[in-house]
Protein backbone atom coordinates (compact mmCIF):
# COMPACT_ATOMS: atom_id res chain seq x y z
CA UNK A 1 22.40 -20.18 -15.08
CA UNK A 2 19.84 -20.32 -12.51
CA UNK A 3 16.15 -18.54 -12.01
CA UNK A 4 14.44 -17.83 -9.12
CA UNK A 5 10.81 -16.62 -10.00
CA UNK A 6 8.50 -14.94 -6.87
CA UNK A 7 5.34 -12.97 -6.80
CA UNK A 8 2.76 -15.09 -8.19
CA UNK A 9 -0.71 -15.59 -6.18
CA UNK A 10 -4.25 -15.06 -6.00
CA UNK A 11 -5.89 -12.25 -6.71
CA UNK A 12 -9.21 -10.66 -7.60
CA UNK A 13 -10.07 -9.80 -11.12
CA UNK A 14 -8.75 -6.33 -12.27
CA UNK A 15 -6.19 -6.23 -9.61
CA UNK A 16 -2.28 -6.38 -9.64
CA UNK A 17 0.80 -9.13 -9.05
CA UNK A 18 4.26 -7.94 -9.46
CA UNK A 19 6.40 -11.12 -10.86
CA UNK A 20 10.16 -11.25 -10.19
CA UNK A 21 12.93 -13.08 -11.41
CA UNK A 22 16.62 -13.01 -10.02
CA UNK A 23 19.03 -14.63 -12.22
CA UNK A 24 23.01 -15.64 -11.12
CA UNK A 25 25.28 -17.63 -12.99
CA UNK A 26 27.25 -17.29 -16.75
CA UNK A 27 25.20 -14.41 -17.95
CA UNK A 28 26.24 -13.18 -21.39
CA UNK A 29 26.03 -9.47 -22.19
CA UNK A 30 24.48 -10.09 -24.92
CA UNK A 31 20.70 -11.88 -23.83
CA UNK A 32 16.89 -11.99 -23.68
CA UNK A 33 14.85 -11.70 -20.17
CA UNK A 34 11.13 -12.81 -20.50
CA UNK A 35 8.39 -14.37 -19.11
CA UNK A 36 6.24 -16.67 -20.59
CA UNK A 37 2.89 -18.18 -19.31
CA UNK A 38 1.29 -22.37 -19.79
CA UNK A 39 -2.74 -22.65 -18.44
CA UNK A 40 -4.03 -26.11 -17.77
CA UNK A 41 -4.45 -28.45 -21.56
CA UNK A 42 -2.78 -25.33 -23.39
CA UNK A 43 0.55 -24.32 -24.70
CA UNK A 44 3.31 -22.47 -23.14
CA UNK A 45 3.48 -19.23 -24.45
CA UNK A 46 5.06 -15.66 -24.80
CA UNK A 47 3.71 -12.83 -22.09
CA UNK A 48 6.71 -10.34 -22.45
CA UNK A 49 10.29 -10.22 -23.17
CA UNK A 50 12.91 -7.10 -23.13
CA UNK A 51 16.52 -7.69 -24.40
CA UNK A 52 20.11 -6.47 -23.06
CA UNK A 53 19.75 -3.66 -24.81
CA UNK A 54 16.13 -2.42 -23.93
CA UNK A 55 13.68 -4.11 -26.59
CA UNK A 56 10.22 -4.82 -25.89
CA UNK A 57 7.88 -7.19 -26.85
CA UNK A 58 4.37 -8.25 -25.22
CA UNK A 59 1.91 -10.60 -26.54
CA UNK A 60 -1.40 -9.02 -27.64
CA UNK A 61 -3.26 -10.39 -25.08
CA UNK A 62 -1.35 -8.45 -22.36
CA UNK A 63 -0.52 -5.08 -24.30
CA UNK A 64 -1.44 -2.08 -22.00
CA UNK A 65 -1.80 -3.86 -19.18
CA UNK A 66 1.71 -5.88 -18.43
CA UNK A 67 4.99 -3.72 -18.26
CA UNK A 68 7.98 -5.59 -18.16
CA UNK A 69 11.46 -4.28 -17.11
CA UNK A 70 15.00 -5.17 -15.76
CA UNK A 71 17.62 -4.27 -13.35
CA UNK A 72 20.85 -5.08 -15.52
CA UNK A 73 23.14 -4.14 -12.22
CA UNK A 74 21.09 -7.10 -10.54
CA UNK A 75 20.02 -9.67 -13.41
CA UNK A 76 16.74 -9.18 -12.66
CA UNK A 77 13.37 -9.07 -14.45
CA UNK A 78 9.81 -8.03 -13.46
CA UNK A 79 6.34 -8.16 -14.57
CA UNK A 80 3.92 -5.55 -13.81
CA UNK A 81 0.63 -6.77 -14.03
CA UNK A 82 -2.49 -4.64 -13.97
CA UNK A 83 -6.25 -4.87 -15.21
CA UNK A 84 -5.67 -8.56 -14.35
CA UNK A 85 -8.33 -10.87 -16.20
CA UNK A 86 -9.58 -14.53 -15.01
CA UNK A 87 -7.87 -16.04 -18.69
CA UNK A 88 -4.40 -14.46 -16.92
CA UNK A 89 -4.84 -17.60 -14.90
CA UNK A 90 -1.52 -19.99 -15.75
CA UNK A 91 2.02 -20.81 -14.58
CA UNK A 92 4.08 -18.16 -15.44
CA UNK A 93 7.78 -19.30 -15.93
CA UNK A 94 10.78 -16.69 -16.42
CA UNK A 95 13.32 -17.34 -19.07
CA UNK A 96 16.98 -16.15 -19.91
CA UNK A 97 18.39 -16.52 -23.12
CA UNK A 98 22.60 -16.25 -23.76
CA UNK A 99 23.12 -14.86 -27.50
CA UNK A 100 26.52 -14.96 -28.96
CA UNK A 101 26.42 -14.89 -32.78
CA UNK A 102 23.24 -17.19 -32.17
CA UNK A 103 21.32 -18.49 -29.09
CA UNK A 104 23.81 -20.17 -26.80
CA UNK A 105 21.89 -21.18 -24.02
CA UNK A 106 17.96 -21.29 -23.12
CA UNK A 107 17.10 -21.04 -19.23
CA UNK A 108 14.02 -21.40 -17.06
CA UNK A 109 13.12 -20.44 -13.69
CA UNK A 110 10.65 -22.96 -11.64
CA UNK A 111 7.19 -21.35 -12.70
CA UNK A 112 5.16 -19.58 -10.18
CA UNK A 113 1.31 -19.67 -9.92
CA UNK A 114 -0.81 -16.49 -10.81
CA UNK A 115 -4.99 -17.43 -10.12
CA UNK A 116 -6.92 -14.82 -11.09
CA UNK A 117 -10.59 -14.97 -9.74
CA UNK A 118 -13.61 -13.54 -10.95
């Protein structure tokens, strides 16, 4: 499986970035699309992530201001971001998880910048 993450950049506090994510390869039917986030000295962590079959989950940090969605006909995911904050600042990396009975395979896309200035 392979990721290709675009839409990251620079941009002004309380503006928007739309993040994509095109994914190609052995896709199960069964999977997870997300996106998580890693800021300099700190942890990689969970922004959003919607299943095969529509569930949603957002960190608190992001909740009513991120939408994430996908385009099943195209194996793609996006992230909507809005009321964008300065601590939004990280490497934001896409992820696609196979499921069969359990996880059967863990992918990640390159990462792709978001600074958010103040």
């Amino acid at each position: 499986v392979q990721l290709q993450a675009s839409g990251g950049g620079l941009v002004q506090a309380g503006g928007s970035l739309r993040l994509s994510c095109a994914a190609s390869g052995s896709i199960f039917s069964i999977n997870s699309m997300g996106w998580y986030r890693q800021a300099p000295g700190k942890q990689r962590e969970l922004v959003a992530i919607i299943t095969s079959g529509g569930r949603i989950n957002y960190a608190d940090s992001v909740k009513g201001r991120f939408t994430i969605s996908r385009d099943n006909a195209k194996n793609t995911v996006y992230l909507q971001m809005s009321s964008l904050k300065p601590e939004d600042t990280a490497v934001y990396y896409c992820n696609l998880a196979n499921y069969g009975l359990h996880l059967r395979g863990d992918y990640w896309g390159q990462g792709t910048q978001v600074t958010v200035y103040s």
